[in-house]
C-alpha atoms as a PDB file:
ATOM      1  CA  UNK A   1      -8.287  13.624  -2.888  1.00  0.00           C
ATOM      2  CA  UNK A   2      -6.033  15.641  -1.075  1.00  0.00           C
ATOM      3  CA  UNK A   3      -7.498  19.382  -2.181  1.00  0.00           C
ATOM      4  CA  UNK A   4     -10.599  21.004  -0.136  1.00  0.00           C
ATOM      5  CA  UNK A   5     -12.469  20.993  -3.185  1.00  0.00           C
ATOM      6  CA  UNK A   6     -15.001  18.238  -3.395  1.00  0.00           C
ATOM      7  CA  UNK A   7     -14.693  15.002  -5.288  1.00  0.00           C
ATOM      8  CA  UNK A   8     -17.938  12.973  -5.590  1.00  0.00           C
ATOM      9  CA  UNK A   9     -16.650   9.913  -8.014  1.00  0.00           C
ATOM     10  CA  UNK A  10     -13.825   9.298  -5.625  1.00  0.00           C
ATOM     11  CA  UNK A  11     -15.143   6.413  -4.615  1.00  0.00           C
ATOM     12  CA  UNK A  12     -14.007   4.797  -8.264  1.00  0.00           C
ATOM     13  CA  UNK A  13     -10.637   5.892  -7.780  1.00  0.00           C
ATOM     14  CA  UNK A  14      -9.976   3.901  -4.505  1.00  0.00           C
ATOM     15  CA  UNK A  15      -9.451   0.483  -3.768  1.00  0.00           C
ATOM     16  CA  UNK A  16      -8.469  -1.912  -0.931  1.00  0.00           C
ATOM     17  CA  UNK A  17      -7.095  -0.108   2.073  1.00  0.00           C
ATOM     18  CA  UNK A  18      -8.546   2.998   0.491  1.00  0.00           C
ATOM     19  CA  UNK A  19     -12.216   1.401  -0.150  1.00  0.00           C
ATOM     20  CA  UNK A  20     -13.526   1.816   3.345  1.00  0.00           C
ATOM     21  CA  UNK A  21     -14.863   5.481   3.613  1.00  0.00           C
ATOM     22  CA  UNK A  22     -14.531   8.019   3.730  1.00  0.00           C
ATOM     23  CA  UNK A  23     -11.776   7.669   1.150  1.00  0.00           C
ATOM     24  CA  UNK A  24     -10.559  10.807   1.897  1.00  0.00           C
ATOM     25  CA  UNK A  25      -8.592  13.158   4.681  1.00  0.00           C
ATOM     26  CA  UNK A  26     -10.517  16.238   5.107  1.00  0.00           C
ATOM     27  CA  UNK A  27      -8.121  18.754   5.431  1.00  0.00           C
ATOM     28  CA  UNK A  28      -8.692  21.844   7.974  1.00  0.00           C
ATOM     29  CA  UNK A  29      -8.849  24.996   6.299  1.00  0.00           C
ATOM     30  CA  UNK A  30      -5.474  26.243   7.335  1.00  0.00           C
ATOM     31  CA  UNK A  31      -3.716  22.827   5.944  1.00  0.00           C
ATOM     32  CA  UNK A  32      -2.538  22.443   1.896  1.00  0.00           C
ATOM     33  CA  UNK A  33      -1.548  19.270   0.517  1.00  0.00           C
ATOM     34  CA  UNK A  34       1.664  19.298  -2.036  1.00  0.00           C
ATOM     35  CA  UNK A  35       2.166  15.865  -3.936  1.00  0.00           C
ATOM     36  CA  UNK A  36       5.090  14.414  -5.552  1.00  0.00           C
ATOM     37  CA  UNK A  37       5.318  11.586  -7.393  1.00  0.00           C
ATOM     38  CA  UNK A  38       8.026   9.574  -5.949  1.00  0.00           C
ATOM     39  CA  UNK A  39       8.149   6.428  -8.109  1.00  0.00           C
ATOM     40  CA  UNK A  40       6.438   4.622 -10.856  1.00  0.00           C
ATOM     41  CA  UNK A  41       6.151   0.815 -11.869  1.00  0.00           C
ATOM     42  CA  UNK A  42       4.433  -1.105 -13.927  1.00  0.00           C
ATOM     43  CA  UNK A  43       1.251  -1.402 -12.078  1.00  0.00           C
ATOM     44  CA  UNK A  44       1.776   0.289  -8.898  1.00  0.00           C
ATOM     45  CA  UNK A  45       3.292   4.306  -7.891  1.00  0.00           C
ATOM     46  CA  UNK A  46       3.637   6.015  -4.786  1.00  0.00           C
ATOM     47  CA  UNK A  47       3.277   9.488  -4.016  1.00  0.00           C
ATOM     48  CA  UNK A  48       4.645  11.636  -1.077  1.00  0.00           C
ATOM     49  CA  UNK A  49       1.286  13.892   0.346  1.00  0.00           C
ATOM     50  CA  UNK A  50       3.377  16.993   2.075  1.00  0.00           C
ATOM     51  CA  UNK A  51       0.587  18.618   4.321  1.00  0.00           C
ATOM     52  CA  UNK A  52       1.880  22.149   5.518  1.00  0.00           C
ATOM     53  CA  UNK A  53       0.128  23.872   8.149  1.00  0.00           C
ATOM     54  CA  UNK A  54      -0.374  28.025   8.112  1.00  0.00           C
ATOM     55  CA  UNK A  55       2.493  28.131  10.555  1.00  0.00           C
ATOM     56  CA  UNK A  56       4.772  26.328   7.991  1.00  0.00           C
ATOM     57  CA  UNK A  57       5.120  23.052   9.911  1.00  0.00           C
ATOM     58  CA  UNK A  58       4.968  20.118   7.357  1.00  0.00           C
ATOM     59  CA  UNK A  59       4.258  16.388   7.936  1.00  0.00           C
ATOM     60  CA  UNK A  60       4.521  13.723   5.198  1.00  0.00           C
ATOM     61  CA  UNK A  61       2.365  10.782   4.012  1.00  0.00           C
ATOM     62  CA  UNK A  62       2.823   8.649   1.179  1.00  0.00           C
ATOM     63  CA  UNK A  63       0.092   7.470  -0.864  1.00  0.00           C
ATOM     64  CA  UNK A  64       0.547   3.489  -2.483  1.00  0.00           C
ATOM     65  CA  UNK A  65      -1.329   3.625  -6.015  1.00  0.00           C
ATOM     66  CA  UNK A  66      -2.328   0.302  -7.850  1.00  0.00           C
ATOM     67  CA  UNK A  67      -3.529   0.568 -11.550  1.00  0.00           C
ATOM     68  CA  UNK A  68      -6.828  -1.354 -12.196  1.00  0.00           C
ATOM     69  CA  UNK A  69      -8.989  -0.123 -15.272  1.00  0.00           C
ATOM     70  CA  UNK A  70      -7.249   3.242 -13.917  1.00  0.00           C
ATOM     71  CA  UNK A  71      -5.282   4.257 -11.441  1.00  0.00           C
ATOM     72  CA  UNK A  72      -6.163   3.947  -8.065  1.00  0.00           C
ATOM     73  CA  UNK A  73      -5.405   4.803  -4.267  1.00  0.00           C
ATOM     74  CA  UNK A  74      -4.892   1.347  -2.701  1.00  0.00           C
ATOM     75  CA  UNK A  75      -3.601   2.393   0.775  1.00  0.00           C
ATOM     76  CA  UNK A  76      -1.726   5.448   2.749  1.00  0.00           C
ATOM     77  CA  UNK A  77       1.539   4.666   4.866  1.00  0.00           C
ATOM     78  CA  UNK A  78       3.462   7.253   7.127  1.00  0.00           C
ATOM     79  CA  UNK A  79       6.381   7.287   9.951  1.00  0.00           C
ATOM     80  CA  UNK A  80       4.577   5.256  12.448  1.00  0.00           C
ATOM     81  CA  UNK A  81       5.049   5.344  16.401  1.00  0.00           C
ATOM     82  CA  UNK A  82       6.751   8.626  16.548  1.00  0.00           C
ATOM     83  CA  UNK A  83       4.990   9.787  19.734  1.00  0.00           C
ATOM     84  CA  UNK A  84       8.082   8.521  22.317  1.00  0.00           C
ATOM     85  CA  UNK A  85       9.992  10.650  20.254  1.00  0.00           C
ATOM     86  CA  UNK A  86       8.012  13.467  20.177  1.00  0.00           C
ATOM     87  CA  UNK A  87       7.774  13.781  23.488  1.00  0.00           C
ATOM     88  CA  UNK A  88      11.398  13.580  24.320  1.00  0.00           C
ATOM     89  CA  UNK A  89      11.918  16.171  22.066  1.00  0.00           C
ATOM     90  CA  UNK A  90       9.487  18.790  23.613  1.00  0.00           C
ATOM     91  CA  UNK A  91      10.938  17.844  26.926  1.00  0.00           C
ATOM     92  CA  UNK A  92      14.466  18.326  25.912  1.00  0.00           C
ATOM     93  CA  UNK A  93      13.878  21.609  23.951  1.00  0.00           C
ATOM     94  CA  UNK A  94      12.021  22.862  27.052  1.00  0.00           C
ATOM     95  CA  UNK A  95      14.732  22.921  29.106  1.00  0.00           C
ATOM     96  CA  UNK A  96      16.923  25.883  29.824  1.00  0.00           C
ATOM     97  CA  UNK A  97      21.120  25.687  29.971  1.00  0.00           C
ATOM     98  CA  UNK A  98      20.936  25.953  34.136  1.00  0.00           C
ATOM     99  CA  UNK A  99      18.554  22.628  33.813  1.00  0.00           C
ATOM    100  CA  UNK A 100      20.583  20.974  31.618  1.00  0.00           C
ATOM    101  CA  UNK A 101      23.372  21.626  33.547  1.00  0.00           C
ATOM    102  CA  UNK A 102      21.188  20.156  36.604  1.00  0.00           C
ATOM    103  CA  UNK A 103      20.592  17.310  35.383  1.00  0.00           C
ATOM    104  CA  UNK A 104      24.172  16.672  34.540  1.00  0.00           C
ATOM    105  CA  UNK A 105      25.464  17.549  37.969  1.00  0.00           C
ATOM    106  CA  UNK A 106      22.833  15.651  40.001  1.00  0.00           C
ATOM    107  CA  UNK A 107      23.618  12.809  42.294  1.00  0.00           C
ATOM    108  CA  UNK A 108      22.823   9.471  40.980  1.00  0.00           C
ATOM    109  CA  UNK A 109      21.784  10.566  37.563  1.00  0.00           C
ATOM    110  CA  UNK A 110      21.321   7.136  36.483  1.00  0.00           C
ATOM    111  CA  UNK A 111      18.182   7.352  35.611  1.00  0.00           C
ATOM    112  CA  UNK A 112      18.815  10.650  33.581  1.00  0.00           C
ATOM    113  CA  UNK A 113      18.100  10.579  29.737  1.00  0.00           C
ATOM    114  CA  UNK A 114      21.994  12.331  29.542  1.00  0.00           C
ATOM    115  CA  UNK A 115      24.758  12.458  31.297  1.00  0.00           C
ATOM    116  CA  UNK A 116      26.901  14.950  29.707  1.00  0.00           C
ATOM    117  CA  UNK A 117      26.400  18.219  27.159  1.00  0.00           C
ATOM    118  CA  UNK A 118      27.344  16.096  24.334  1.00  0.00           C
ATOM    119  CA  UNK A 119      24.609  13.094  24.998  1.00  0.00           C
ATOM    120  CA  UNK A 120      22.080  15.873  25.565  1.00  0.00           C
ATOM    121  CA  UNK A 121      22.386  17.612  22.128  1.00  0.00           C
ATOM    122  CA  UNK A 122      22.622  14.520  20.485  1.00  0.00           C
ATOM    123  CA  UNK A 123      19.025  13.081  21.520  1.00  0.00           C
ATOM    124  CA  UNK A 124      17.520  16.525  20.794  1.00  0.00           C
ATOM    125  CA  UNK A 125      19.416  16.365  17.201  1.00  0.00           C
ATOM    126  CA  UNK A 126      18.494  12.949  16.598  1.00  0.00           C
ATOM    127  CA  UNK A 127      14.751  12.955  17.480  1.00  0.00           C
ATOM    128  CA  UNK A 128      14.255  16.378  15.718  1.00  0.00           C
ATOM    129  CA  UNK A 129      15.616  14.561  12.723  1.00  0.00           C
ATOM    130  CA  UNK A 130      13.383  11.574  13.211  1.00  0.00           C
ATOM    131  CA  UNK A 131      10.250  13.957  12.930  1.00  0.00           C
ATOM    132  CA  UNK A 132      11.764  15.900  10.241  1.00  0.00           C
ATOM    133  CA  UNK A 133       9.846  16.420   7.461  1.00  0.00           C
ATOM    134  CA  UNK A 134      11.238  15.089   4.096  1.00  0.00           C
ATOM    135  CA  UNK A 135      12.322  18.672   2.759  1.00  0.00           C
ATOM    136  CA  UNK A 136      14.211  19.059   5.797  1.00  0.00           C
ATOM    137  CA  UNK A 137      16.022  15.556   6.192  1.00  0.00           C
ATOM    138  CA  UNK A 138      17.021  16.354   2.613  1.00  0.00           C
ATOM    139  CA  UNK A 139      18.301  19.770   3.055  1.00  0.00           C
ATOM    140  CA  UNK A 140      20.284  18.365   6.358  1.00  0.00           C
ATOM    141  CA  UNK A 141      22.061  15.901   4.540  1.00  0.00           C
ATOM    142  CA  UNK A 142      22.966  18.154   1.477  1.00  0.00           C
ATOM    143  CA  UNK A 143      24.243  20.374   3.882  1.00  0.00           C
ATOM    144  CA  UNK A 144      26.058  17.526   5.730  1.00  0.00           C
ATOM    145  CA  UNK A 145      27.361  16.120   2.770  1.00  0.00           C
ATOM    146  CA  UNK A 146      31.175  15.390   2.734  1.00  0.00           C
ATOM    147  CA  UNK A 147      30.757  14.443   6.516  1.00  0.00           C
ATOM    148  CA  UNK A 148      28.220  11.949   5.009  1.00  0.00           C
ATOM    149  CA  UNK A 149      30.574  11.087   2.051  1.00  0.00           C
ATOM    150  CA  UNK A 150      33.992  10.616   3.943  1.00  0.00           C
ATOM    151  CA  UNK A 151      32.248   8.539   6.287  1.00  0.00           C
ATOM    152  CA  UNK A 152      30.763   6.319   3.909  1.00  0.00           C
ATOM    153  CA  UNK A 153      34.061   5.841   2.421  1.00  0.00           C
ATOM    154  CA  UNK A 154      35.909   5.454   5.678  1.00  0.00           C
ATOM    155  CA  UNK A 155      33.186   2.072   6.793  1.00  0.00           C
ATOM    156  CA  UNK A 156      33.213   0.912   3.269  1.00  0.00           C
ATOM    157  CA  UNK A 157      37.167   0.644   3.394  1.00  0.00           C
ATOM    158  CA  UNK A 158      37.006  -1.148   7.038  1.00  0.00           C
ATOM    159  CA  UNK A 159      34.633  -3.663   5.767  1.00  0.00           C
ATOM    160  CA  UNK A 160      31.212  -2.792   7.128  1.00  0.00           C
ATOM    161  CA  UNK A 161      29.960  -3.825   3.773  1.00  0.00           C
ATOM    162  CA  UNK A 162      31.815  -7.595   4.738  1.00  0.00           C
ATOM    163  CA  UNK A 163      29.345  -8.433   7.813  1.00  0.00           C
ATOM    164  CA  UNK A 164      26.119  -8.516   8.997  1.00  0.00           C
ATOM    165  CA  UNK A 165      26.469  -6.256  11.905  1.00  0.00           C
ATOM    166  CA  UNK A 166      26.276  -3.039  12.816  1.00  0.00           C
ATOM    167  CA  UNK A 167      28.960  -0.177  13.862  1.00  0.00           C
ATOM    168  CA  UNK A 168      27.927  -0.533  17.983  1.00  0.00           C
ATOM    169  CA  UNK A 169      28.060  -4.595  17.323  1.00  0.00           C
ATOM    170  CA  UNK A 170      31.229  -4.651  15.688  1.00  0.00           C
ATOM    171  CA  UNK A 171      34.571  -4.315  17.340  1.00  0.00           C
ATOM    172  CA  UNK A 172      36.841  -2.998  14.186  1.00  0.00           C
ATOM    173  CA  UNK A 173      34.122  -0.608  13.854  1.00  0.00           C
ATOM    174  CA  UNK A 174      33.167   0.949  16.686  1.00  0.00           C
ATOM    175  CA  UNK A 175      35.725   3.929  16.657  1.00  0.00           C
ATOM    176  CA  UNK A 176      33.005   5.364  14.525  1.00  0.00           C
ATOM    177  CA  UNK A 177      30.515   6.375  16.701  1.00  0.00           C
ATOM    178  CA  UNK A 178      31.132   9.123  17.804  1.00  0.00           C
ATOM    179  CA  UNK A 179      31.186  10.454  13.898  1.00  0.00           C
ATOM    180  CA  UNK A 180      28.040   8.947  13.355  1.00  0.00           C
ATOM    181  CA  UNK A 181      26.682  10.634  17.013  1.00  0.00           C
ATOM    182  CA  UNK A 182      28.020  14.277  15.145  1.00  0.00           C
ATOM    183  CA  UNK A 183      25.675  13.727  12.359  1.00  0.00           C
ATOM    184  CA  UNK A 184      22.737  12.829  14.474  1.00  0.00           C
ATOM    185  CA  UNK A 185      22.632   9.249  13.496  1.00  0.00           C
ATOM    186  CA  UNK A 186      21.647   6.434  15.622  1.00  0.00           C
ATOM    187  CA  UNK A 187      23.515   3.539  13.738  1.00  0.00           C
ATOM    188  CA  UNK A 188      25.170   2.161  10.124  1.00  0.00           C
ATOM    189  CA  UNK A 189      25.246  -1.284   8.527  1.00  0.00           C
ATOM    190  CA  UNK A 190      24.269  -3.315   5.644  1.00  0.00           C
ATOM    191  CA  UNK A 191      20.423  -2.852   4.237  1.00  0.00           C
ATOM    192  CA  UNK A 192      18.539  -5.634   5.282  1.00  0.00           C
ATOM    193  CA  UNK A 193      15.550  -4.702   3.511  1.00  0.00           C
ATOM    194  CA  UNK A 194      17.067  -4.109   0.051  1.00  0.00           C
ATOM    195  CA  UNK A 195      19.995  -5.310  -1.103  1.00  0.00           C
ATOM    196  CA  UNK A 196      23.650  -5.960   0.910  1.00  0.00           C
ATOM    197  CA  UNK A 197      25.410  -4.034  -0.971  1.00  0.00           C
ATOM    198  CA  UNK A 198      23.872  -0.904   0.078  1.00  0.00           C
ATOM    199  CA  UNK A 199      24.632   0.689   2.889  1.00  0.00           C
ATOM    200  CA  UNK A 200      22.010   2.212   5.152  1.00  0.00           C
ATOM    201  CA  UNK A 201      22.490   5.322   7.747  1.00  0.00           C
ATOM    202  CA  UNK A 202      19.852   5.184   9.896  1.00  0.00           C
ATOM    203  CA  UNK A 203      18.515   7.807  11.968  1.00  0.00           C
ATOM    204  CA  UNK A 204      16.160   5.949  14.179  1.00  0.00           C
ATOM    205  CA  UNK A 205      12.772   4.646  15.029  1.00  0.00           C
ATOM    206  CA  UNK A 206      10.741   2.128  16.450  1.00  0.00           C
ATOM    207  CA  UNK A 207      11.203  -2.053  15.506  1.00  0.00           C
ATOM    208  CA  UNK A 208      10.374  -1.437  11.593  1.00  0.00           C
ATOM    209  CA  UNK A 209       9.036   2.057  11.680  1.00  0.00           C
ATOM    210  CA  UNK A 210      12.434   3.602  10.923  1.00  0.00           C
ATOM    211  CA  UNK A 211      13.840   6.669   8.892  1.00  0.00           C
ATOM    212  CA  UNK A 212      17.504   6.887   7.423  1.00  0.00           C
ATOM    213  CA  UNK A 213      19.546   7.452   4.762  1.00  0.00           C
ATOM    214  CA  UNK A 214      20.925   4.822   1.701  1.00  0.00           C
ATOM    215  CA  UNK A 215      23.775   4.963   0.089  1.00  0.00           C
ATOM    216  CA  UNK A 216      23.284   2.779  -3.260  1.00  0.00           C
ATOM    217  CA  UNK A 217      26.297   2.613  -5.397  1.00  0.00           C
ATOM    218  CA  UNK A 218      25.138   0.416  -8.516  1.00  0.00           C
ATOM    219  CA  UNK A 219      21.382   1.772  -9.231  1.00  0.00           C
ATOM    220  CA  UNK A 220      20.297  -1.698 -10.324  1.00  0.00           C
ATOM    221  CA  UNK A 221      20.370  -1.840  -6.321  1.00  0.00           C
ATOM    222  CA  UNK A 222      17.438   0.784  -5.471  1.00  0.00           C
ATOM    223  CA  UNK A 223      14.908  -1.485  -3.557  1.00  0.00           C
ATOM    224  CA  UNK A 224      11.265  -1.188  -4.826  1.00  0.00           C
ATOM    225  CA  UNK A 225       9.122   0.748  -2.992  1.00  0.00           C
ATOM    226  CA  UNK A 226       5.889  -1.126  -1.237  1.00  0.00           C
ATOM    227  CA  UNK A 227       3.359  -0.913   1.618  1.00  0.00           C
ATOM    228  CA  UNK A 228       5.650  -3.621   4.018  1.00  0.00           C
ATOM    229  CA  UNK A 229       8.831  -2.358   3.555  1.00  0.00           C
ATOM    230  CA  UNK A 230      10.459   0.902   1.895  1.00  0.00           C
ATOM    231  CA  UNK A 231       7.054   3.073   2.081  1.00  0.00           C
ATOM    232  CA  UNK A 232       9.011   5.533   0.983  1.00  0.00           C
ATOM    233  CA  UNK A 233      12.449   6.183  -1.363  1.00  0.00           C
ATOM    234  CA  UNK A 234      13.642   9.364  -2.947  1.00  0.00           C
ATOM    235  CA  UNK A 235      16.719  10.481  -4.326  1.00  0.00           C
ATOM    236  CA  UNK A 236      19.104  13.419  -2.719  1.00  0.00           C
ATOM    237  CA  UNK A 237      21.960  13.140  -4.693  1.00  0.00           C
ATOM    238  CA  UNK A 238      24.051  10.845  -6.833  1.00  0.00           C
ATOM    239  CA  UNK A 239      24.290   7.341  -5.231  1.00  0.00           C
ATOM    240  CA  UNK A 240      21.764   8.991  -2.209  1.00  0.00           C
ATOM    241  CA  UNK A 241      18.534   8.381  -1.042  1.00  0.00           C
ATOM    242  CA  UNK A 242      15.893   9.308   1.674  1.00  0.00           C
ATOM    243  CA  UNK A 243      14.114   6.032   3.187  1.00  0.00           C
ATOM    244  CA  UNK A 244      10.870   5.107   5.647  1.00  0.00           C
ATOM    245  CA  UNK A 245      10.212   1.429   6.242  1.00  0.00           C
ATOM    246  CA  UNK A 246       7.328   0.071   7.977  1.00  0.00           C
END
């Protein structure tokens, strides 16, 4: 489906979402499609579609499978509503030091989408992480690791796991933004999606449309993955996983 080789049954391997034509994504010559299966149930499976240009940049869709007679593509899901975020990042990476510094110093910055140094390299970190591609979300949080680990531990043993809210909502817990800030993260608190014992590190988004990181200590936890909700899951590391809802 994904190849530029032709497929002329495809038509018998799609179904609902994937039934209106024409079935497939034609891929431009200069575009190849890696897939990986990402999970498997009992009558449904989802695959992660990693379509890397000639220039090496790499976006990710994830294809929802549903097994009839055999199995078939039922519908496609993807990071949704990312164009805010794209364009704040090609602004902010356009600027030179002397503008950023500009910007800073001007009178009655208010309006200004920083304030300080610190503010401005965080909103270019976190929006380049939001339209990451899944290779490189996963290789920044192996790298970031025990910041990611200690952290964990550190809200887990102040009780973020015992409320509702988040680490800007709650008082006891708000000394740990700025720790979350130097790991490019927008927030922390229980999963709402899944299960509330798991703890969920998100990097940001729009309403649903969001991407993060889960930390899932008992694996019986691991939400199912599904067309409404986690579109995507997939394991980093031991008790670690890569999420996109929708």
């Amino acid at each position: 489906m994904f190849s530029h080789d032709s497929f002329p049954d495809i038509a018998n391997y799609c179904t609902d979402e994937f039934r209106q034509p024409p079935y497939r994504l034609d891929l431009p010559t200069n575009v190849e499609a890696t897939c990986t299966l990402l999970g498997q149930y009992d009558k449904t499976a989802v695959v992660n579609v990693t379509l890397t240009s000639s220039v090496g940049k790499a976006y990710d869709l994830y294809i929802h499978l549903r097994k009839d007679t055999v199995w078939k593509a039922s519908a496609f899901r993807a990071l949704s509503l990312t164009g805010m975020f794209e364009k704040m990042n090609k602004q902010l990476r356009s600027l030179t030091p002397q503008q950023v510094d500009s910007i800073i110093n001007a009178p009655g910055k208010t309006s200004a989408p920083f304030k300080t140094k610190q503010e401005y390299q965080y909103l270019l970190g976190n929006t380049g992480l939001i339209l990451a591609s899944d290779a490189e979300l996963m290789t920044y949080f192996v790298k970031n690791r025990a910041a990611f680990e200690k952290l964990k531990d550190d809200l887990i043993k102040n009780g973020i796991l015992k409320t509702d809210l988040s680490v800007n909502r709650t008082k006891k817990l708000a000394p740990f933004v700025p720790r979350l800030k130097a790991l490019w993260l927008d927030n922390a608190y229980r999963d709402r999606l899944g299960s509330p014992n798991n703890l969920n590190f998100i990097i940001g988004g729009i309403t649903d449309n969001s991407v993060g990181y889960l930390y899932i200590k008992n694996p019986k936890d691991v939400p199912e993955m599904s067309t409404s909700e986690f579109i995507m899951l997939r394991k980093i590391a031991d008790g670690w996983y890569l999420y996109k809802t929708t």
